[in-house]
PDB file of N, CA and C in Angstrom:
ATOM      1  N   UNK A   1     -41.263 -20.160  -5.163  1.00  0.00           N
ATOM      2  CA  UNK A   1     -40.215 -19.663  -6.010  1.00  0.00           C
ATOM      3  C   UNK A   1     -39.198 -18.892  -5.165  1.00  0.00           C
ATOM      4  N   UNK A   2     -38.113 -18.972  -5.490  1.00  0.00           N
ATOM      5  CA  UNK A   2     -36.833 -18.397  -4.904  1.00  0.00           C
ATOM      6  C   UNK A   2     -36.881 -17.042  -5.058  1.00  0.00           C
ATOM      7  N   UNK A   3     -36.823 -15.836  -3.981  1.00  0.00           N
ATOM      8  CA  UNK A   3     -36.134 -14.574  -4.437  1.00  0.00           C
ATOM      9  C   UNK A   3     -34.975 -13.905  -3.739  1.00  0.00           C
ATOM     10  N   UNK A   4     -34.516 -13.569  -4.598  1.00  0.00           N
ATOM     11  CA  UNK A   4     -33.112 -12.834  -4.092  1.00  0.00           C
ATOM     12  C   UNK A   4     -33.129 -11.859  -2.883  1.00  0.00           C
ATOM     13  N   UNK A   5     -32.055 -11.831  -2.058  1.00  0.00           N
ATOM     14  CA  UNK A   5     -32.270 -11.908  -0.875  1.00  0.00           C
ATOM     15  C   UNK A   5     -31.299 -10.276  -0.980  1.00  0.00           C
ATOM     16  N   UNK A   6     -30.795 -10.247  -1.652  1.00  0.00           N
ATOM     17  CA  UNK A   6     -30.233  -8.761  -1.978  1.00  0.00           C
ATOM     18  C   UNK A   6     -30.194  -8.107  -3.239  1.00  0.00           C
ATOM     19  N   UNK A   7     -30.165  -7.228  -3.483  1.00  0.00           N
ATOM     20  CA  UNK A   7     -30.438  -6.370  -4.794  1.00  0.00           C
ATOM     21  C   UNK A   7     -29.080  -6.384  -5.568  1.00  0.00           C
ATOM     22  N   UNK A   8     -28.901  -6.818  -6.883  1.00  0.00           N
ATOM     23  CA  UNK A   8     -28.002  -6.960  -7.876  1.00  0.00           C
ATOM     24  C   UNK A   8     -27.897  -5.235  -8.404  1.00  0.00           C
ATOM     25  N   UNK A   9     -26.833  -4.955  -8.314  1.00  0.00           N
ATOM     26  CA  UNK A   9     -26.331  -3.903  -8.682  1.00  0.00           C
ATOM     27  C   UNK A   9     -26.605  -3.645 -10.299  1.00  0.00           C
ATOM     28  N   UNK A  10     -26.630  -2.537 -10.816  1.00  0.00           N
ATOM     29  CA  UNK A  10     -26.934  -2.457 -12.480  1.00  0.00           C
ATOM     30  C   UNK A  10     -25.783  -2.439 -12.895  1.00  0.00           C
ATOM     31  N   UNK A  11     -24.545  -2.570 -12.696  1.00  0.00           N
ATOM     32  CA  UNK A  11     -23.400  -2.633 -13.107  1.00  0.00           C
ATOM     33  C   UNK A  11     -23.238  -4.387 -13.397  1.00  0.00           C
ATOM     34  N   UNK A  12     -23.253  -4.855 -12.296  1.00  0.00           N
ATOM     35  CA  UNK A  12     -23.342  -6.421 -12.366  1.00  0.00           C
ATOM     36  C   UNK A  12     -24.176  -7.268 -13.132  1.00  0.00           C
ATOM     37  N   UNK A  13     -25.597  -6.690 -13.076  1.00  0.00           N
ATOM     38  CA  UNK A  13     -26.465  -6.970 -14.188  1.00  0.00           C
ATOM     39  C   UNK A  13     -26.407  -6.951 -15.791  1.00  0.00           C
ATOM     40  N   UNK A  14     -26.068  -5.876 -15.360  1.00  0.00           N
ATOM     41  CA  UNK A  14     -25.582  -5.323 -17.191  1.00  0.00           C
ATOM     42  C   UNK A  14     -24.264  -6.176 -17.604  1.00  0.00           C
ATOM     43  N   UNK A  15     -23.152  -6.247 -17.093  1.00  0.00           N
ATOM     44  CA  UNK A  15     -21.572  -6.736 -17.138  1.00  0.00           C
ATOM     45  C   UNK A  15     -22.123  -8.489 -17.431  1.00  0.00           C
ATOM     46  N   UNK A  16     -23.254  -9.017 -16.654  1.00  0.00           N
ATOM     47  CA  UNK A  16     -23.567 -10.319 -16.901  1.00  0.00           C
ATOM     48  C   UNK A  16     -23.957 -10.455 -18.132  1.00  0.00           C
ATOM     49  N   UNK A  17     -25.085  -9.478 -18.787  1.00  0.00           N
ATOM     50  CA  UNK A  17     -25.817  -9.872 -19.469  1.00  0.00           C
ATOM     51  C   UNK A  17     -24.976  -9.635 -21.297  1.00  0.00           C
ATOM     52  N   UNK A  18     -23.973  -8.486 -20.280  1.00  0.00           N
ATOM     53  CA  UNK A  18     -23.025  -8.241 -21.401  1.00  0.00           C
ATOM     54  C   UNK A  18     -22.302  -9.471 -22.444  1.00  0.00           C
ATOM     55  N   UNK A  19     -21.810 -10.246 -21.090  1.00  0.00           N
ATOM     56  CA  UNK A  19     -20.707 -11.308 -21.348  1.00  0.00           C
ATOM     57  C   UNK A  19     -21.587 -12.277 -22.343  1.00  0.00           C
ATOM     58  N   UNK A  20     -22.757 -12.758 -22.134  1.00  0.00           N
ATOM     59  CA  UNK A  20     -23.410 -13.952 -22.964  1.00  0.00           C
ATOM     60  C   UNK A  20     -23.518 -13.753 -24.185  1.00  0.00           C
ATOM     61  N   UNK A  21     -23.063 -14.949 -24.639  1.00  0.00           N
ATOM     62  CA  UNK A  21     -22.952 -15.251 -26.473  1.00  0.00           C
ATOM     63  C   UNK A  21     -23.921 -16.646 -26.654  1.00  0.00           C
ATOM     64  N   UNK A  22     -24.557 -16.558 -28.307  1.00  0.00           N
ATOM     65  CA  UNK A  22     -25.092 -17.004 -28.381  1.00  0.00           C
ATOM     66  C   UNK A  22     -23.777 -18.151 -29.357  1.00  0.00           C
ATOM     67  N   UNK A  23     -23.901 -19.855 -29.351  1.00  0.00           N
ATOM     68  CA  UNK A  23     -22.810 -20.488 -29.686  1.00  0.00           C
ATOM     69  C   UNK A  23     -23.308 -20.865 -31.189  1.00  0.00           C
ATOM     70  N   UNK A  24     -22.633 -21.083 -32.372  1.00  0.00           N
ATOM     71  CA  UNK A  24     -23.279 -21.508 -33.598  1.00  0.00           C
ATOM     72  C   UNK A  24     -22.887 -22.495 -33.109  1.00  0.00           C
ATOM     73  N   UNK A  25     -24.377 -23.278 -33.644  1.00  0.00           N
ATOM     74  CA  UNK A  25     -24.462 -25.138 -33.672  1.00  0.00           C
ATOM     75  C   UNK A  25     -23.577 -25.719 -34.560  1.00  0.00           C
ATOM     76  N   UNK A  26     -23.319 -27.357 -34.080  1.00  0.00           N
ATOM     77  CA  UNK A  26     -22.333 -27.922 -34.915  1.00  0.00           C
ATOM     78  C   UNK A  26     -23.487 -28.368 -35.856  1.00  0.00           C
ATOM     79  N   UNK A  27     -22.617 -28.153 -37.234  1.00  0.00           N
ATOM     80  CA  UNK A  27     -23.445 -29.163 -38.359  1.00  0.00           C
ATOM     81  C   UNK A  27     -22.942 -30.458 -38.344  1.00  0.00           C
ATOM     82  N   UNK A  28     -23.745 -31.139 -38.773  1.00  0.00           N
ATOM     83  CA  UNK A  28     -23.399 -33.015 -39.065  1.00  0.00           C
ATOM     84  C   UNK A  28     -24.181 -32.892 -40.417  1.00  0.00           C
ATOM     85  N   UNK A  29     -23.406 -33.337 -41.403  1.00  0.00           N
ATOM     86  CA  UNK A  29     -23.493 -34.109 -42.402  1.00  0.00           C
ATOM     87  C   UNK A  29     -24.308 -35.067 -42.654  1.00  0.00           C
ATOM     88  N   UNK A  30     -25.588 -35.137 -43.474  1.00  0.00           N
ATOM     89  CA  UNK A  30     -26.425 -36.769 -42.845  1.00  0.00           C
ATOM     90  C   UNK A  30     -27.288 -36.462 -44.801  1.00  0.00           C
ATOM     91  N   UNK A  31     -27.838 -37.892 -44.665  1.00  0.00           N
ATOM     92  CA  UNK A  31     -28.284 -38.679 -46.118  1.00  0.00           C
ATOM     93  C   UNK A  31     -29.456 -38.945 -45.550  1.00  0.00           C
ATOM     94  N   UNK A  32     -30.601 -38.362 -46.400  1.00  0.00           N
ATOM     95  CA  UNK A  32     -32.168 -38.171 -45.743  1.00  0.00           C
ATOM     96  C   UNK A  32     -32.307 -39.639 -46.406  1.00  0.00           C
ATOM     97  N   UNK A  33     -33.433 -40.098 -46.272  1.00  0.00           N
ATOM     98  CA  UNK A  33     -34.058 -41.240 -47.133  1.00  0.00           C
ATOM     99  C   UNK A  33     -34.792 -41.328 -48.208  1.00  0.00           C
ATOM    100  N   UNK A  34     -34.793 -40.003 -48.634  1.00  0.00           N
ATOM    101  CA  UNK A  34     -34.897 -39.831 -50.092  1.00  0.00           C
ATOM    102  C   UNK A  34     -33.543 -39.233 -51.140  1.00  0.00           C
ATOM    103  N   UNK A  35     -32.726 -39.244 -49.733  1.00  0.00           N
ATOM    104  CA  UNK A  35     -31.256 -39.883 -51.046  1.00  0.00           C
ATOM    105  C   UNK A  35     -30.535 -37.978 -50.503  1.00  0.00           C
ATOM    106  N   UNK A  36     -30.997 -37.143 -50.380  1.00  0.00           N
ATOM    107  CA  UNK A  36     -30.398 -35.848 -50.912  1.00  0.00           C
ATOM    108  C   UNK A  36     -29.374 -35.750 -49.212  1.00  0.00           C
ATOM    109  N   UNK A  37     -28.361 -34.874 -49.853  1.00  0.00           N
ATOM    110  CA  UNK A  37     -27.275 -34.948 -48.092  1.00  0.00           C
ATOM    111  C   UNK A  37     -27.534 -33.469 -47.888  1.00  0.00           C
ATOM    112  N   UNK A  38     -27.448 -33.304 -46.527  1.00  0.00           N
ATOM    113  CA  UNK A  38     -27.599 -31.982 -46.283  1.00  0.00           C
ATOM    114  C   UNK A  38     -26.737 -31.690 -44.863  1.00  0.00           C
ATOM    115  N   UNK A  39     -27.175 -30.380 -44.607  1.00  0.00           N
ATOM    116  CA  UNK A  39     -25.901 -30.230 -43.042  1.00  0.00           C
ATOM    117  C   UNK A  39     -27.455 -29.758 -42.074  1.00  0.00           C
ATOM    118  N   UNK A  40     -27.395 -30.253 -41.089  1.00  0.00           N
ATOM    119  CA  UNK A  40     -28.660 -30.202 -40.188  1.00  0.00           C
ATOM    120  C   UNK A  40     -27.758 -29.961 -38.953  1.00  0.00           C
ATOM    121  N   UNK A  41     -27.973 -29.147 -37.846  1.00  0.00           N
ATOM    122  CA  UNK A  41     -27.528 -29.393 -36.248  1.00  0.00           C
ATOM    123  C   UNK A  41     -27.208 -30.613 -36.065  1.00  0.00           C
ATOM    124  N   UNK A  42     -26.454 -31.007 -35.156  1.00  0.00           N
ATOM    125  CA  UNK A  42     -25.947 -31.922 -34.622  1.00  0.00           C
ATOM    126  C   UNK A  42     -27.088 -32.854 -33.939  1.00  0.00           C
ATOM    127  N   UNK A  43     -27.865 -31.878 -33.247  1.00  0.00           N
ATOM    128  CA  UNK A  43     -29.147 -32.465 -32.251  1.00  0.00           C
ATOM    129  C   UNK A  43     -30.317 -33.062 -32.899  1.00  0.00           C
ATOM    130  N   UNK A  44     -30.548 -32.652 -34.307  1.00  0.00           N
ATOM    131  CA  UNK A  44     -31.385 -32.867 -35.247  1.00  0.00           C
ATOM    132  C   UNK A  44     -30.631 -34.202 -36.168  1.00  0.00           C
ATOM    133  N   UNK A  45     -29.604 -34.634 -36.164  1.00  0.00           N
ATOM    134  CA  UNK A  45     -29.458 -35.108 -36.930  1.00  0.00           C
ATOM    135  C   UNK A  45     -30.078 -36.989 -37.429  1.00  0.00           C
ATOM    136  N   UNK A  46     -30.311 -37.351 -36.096  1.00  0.00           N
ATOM    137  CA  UNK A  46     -31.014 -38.853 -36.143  1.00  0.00           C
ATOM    138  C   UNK A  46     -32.190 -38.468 -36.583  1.00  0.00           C
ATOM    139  N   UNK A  47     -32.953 -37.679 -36.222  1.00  0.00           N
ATOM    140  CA  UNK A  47     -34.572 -37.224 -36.521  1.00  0.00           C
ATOM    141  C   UNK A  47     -34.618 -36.815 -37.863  1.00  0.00           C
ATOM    142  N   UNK A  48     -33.822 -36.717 -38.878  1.00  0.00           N
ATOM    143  CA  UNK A  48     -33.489 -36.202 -40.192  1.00  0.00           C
ATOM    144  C   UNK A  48     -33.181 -37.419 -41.396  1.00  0.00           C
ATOM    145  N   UNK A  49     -31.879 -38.193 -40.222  1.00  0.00           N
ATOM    146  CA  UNK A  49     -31.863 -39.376 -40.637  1.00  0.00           C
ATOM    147  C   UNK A  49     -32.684 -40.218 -41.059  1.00  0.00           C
ATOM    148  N   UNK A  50     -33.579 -40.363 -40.096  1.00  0.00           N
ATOM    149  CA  UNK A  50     -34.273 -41.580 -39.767  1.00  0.00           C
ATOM    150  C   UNK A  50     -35.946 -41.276 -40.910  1.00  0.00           C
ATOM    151  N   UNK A  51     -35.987 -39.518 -41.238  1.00  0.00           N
ATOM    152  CA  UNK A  51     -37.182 -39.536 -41.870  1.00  0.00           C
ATOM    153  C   UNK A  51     -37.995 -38.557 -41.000  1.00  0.00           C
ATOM    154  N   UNK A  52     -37.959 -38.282 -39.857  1.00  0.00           N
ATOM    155  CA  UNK A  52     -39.201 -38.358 -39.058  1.00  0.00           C
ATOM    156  C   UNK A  52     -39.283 -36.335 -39.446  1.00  0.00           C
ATOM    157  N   UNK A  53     -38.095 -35.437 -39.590  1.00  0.00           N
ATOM    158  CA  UNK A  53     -37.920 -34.250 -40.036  1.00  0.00           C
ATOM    159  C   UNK A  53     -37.747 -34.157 -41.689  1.00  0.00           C
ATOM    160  N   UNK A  54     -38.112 -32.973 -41.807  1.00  0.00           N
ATOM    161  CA  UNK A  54     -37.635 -32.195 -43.191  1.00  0.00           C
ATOM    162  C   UNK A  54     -36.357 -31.637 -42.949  1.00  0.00           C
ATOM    163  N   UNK A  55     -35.722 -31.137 -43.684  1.00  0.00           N
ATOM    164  CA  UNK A  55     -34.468 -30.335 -43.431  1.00  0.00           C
ATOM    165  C   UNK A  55     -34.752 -28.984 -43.752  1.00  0.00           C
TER     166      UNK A  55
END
């Protein structure tokens, strides 16, 4: 495993951890196979399609 070869400042650490956002998923629109439409993630949406998920 890799380790850092110099020590990250707590300013830099913090300012990084500051900046990260978490992104809302895209919905897709999709028709289960028992007929009802719903909005599921984008990534979910063939697996929803197709039956193999619940919503």
């Amino acid at each position: 495993m890799a380790l850092p070869k110099y020590r990250t400042s707590r300013s830099r650490t913090r300012s990084r951890r500051a900046n990260w956002k978490a992104k809302v998923p895209q919905l897709a629109t999709v028709t289960t196979p028992e007929g009802e439409v719903v909005q599921v993630p984008q990534n979910l949406a063939a697996a929803v399609r197709k039956g193999y998920m619940k919503p």
